[in-house]
N, C-alpha and C. Protein backbone atom coordinates (compact mmCIF):
# COMPACT_ATOMS: atom_id res chain seq x y z
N UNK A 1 -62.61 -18.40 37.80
CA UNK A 1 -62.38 -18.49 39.23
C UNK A 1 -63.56 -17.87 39.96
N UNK A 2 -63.90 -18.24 41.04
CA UNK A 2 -65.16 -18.40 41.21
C UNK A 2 -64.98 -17.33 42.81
N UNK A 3 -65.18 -16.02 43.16
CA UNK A 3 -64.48 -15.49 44.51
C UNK A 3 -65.79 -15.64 45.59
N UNK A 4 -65.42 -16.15 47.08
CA UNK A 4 -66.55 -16.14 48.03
C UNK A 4 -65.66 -15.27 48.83
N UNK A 5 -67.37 -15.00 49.77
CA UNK A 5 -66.65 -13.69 51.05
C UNK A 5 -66.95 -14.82 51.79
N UNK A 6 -65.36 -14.26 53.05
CA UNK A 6 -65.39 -14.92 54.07
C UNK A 6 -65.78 -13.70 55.09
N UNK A 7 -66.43 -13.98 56.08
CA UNK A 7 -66.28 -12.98 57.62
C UNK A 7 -65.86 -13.41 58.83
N UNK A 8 -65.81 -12.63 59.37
CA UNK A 8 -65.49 -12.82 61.16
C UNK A 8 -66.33 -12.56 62.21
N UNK A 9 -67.63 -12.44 61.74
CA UNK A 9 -68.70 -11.69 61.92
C UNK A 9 -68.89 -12.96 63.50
N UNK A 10 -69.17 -13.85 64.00
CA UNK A 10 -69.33 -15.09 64.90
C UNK A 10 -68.42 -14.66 66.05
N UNK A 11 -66.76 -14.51 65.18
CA UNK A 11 -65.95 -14.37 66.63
C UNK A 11 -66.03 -13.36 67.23
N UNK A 12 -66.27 -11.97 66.75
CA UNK A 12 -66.20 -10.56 66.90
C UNK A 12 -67.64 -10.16 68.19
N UNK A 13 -68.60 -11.41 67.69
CA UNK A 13 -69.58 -11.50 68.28
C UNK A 13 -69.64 -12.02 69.65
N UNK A 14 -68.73 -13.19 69.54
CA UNK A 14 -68.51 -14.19 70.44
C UNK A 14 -67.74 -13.02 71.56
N UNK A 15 -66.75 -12.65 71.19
CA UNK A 15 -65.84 -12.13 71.93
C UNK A 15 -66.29 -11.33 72.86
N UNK A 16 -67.64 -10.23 71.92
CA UNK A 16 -68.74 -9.34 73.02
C UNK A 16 -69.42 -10.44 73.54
N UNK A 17 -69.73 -11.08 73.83
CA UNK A 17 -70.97 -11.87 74.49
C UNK A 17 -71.93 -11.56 73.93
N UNK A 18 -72.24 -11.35 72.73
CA UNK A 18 -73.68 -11.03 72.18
C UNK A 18 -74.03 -12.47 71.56
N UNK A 19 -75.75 -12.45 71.92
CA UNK A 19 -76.17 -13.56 70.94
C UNK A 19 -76.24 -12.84 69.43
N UNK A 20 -77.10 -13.93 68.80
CA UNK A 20 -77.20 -13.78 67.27
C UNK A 20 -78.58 -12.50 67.51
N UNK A 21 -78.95 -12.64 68.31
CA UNK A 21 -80.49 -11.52 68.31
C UNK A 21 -80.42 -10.38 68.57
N UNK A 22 -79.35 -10.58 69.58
CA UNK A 22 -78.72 -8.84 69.99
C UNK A 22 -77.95 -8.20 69.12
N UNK A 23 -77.27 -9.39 68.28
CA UNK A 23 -76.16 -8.32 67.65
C UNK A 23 -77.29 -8.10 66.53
N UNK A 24 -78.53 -8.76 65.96
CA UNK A 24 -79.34 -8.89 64.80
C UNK A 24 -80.15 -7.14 65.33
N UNK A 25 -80.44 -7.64 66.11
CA UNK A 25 -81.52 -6.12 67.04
C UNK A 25 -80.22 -4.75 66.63
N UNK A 26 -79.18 -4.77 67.42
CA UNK A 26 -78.54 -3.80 66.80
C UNK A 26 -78.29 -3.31 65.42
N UNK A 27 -77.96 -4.08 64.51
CA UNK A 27 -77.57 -3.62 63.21
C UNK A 27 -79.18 -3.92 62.42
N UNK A 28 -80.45 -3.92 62.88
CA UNK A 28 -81.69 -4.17 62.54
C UNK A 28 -81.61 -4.76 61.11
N UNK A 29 -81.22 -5.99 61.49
CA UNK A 29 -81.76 -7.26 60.53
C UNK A 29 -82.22 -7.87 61.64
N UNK A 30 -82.67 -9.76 61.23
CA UNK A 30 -83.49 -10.27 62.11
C UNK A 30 -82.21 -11.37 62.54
N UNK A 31 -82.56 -12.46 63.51
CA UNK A 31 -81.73 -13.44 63.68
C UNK A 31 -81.16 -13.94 62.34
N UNK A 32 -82.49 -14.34 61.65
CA UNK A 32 -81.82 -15.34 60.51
C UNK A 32 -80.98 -14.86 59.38
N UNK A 33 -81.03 -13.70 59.66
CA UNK A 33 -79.79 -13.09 58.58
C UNK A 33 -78.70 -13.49 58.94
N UNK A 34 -78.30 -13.32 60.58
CA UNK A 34 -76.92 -12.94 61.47
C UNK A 34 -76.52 -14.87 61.07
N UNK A 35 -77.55 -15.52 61.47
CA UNK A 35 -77.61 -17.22 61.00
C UNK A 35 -76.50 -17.46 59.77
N UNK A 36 -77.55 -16.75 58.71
CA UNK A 36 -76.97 -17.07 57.03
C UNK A 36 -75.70 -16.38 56.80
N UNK A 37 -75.23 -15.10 57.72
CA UNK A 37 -73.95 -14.45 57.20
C UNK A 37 -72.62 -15.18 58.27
N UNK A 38 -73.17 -15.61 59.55
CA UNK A 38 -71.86 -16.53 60.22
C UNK A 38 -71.72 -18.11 59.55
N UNK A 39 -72.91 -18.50 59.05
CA UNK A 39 -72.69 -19.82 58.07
C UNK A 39 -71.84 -19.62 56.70
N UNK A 40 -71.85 -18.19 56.18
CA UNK A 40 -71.20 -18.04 54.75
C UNK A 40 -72.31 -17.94 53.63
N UNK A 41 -73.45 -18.18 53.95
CA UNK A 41 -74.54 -17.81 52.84
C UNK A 41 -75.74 -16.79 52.73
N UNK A 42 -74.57 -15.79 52.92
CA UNK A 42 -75.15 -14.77 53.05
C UNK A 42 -74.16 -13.62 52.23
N UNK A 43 -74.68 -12.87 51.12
CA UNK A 43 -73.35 -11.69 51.29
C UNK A 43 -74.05 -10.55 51.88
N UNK A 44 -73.79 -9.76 52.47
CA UNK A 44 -74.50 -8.39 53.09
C UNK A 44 -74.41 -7.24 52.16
N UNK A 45 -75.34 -6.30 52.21
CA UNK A 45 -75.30 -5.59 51.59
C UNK A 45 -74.09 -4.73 51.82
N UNK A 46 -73.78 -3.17 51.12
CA UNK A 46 -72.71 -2.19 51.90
C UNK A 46 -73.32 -1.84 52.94
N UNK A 47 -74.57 -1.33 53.12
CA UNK A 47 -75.23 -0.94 54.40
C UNK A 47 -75.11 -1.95 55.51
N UNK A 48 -75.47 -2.72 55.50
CA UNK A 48 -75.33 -3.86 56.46
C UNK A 48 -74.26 -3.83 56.69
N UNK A 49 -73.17 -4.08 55.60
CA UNK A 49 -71.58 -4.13 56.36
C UNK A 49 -71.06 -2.91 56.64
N UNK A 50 -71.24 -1.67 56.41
CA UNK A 50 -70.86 -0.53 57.54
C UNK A 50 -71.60 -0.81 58.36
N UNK A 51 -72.99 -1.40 58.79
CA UNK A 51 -73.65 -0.79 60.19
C UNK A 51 -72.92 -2.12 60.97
N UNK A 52 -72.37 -3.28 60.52
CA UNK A 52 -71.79 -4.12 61.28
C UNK A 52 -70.31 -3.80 62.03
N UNK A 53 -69.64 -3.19 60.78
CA UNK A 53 -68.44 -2.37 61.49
C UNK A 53 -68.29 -1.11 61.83
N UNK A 54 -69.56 -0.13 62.03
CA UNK A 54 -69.68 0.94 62.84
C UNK A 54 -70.04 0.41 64.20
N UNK A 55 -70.48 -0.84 64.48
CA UNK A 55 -71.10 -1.26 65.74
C UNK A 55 -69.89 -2.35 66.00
N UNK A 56 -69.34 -3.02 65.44
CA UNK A 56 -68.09 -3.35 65.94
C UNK A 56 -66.80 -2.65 66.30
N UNK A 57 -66.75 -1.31 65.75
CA UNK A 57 -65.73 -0.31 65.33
C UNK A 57 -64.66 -0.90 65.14
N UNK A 58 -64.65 -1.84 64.05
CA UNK A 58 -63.85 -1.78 63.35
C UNK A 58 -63.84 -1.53 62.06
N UNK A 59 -62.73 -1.44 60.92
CA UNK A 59 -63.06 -1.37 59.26
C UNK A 59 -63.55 -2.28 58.55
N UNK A 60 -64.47 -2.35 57.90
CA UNK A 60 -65.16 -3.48 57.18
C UNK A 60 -64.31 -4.46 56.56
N UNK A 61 -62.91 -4.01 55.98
CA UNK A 61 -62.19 -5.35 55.86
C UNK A 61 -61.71 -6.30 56.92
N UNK A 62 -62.04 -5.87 58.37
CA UNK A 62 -61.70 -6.62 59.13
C UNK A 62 -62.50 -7.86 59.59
N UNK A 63 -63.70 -7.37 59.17
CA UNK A 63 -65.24 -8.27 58.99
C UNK A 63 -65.12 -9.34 57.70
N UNK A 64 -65.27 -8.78 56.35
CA UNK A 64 -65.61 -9.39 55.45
C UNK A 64 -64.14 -9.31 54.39
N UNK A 65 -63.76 -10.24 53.92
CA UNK A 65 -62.97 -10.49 53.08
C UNK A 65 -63.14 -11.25 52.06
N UNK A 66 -63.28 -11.34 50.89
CA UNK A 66 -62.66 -11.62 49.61
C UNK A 66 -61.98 -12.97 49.37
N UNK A 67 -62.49 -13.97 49.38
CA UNK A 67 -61.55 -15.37 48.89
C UNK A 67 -61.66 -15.73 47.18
């Protein structure tokens, strides 16, 4: 069985009004990361996914999940 991560990383985004550059500028990756991880081909590192849900404040399982 083969497991992919899903995220929420797009709506969470959407919801702030942030583009892909602002939210990329905040958690300092570039656009095309924020690109490859709301498309699904991306997995993030742990660093990346705490600095995504320290800047979302929420818990990282609320971001990234496990399929």
């Amino acid at each position: 069985m083969s497991e992919t991560v899903e995220n929420t990383i797009e709506n969470l985004r959407r919801l702030r009004w942030l583009t892909q550059e602002e939210l990329a500028q905040a958690v300092g990756v570039t656009r095309q990361t924020i690109i490859a991880l709301e498309k699904g081909n991306y997995i993030p590192s742990v660093l990346l996914a705490l600095k995504m849900a320290r800047f979302f404040c929420v818990p990282v399982e609320e971001i990234f999940t496990i399929k």
